[in-house]
Protein backbone atom coordinates (compact mmCIF):
# COMPACT_ATOMS: atom_id res chain seq x y z
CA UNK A 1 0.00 0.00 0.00
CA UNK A 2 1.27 2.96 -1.11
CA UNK A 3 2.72 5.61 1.82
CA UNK A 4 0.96 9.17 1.19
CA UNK A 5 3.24 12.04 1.81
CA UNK A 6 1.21 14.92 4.15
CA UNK A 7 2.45 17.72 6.16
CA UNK A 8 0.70 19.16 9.22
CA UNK A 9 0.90 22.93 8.89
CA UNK A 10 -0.95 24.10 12.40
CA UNK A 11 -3.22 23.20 15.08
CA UNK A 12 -5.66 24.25 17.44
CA UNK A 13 -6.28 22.45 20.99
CA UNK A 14 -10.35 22.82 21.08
CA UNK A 15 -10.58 20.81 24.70
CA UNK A 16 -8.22 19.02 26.66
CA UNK A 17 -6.45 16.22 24.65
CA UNK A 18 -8.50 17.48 21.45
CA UNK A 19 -6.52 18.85 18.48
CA UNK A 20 -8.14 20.29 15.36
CA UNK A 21 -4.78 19.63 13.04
CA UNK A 22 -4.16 21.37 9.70
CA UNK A 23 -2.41 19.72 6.13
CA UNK A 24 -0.73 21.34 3.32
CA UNK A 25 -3.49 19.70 1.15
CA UNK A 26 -5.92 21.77 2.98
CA UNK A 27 -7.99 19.78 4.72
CA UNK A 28 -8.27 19.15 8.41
CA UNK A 29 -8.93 16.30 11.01
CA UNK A 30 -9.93 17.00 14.73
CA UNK A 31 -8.70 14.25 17.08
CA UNK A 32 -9.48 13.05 20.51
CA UNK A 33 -5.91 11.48 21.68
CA UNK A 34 -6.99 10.54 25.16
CA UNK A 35 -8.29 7.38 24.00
CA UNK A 36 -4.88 6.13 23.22
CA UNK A 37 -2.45 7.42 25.34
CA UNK A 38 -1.21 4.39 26.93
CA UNK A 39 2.44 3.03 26.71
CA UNK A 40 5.94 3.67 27.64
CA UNK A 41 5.84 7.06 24.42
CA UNK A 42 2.04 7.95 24.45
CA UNK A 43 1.21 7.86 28.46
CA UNK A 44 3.14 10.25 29.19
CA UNK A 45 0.95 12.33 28.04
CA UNK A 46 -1.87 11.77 29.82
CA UNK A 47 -0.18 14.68 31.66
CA UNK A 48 -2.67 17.71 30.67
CA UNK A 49 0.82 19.69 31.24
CA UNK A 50 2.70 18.03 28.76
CA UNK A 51 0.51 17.14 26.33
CA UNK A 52 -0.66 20.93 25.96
CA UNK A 53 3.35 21.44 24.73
CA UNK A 54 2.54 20.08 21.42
CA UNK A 55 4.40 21.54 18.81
CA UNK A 56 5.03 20.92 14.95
CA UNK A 57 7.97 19.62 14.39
CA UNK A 58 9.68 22.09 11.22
CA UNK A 59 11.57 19.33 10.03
CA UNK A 60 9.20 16.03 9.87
CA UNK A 61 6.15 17.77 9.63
CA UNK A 62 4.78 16.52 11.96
CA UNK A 63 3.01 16.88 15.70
CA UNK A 64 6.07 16.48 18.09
CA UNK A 65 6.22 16.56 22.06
CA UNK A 66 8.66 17.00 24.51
CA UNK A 67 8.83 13.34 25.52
CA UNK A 68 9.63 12.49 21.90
CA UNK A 69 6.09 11.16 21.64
CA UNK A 70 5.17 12.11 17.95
CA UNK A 71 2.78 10.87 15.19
CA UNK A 72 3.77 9.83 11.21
CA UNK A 73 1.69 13.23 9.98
CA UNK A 74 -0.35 10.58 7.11
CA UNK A 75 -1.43 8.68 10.27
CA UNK A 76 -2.84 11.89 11.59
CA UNK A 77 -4.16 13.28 8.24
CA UNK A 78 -6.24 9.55 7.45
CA UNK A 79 -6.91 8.98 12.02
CA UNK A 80 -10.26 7.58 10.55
CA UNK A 81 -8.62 4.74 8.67
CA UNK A 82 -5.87 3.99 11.70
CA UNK A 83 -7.97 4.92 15.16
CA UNK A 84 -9.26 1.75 15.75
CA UNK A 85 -5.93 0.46 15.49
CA UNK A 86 -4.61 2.65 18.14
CA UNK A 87 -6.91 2.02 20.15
CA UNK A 88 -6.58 -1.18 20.49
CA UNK A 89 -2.90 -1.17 20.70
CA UNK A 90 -3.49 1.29 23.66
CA UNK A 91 -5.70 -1.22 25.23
CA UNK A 92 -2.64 -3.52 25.26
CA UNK A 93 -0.32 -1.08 26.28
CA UNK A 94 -2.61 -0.39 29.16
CA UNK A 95 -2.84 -4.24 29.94
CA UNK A 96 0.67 -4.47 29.97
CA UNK A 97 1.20 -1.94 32.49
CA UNK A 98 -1.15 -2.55 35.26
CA UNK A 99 0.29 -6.11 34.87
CA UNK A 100 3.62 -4.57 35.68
CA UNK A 101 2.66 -2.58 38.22
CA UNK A 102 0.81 -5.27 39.97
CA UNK A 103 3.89 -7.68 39.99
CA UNK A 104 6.27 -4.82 41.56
């Protein structure tokens, strides 16, 4: 399958962990990313704090944060076609780390 090339231009954060992102095709996608921030990248950023210090990243085009946490921009630009993915990947991720936390 063929890899589209899209850049995120801007954003807006409409409500906590709820971005209205911007492409250099024009279009937009608004995105709820509490749903799947689970993990040892994304969890972090449950964090209101740091998640608000989104950023676009100049170089890749991309939304960046300060963990390193970031996003490949055509993921963001087709989230329909990958969210349920990601969310259940974050449901593993989440699985995986109460079952850590319960054996420490």
């Amino acid at each position: 399958m063929p890899h589209s090339i899209h850049r995120v231009t801007g954003f807006d954060i409409l409500r906590p962990y709820t971005l209205a992102i911007r492409f250099d095709d024009g279009t937009a996608q608004t995105i709820d990313f509490r749903p799947v921030l689970e993990g040892e990248m994304l969890g972090p950023l449950q964090r209101l704090d740091l998640f608000n210090q989104v950023a676009v990243d100049e170089e890749a085009h991309t939304l960046v944060w300060p963990n390193g946490a970031d996003f490949d921009p055509e993921t963001l630009h087709d989230w329909p076609r990958y969210e349920a993915e990601f969310l259940e990947m974050a449901k593993r991720w989440a699985h995986r780390t109460n079952r850590v936390r319960h054996a420490g």
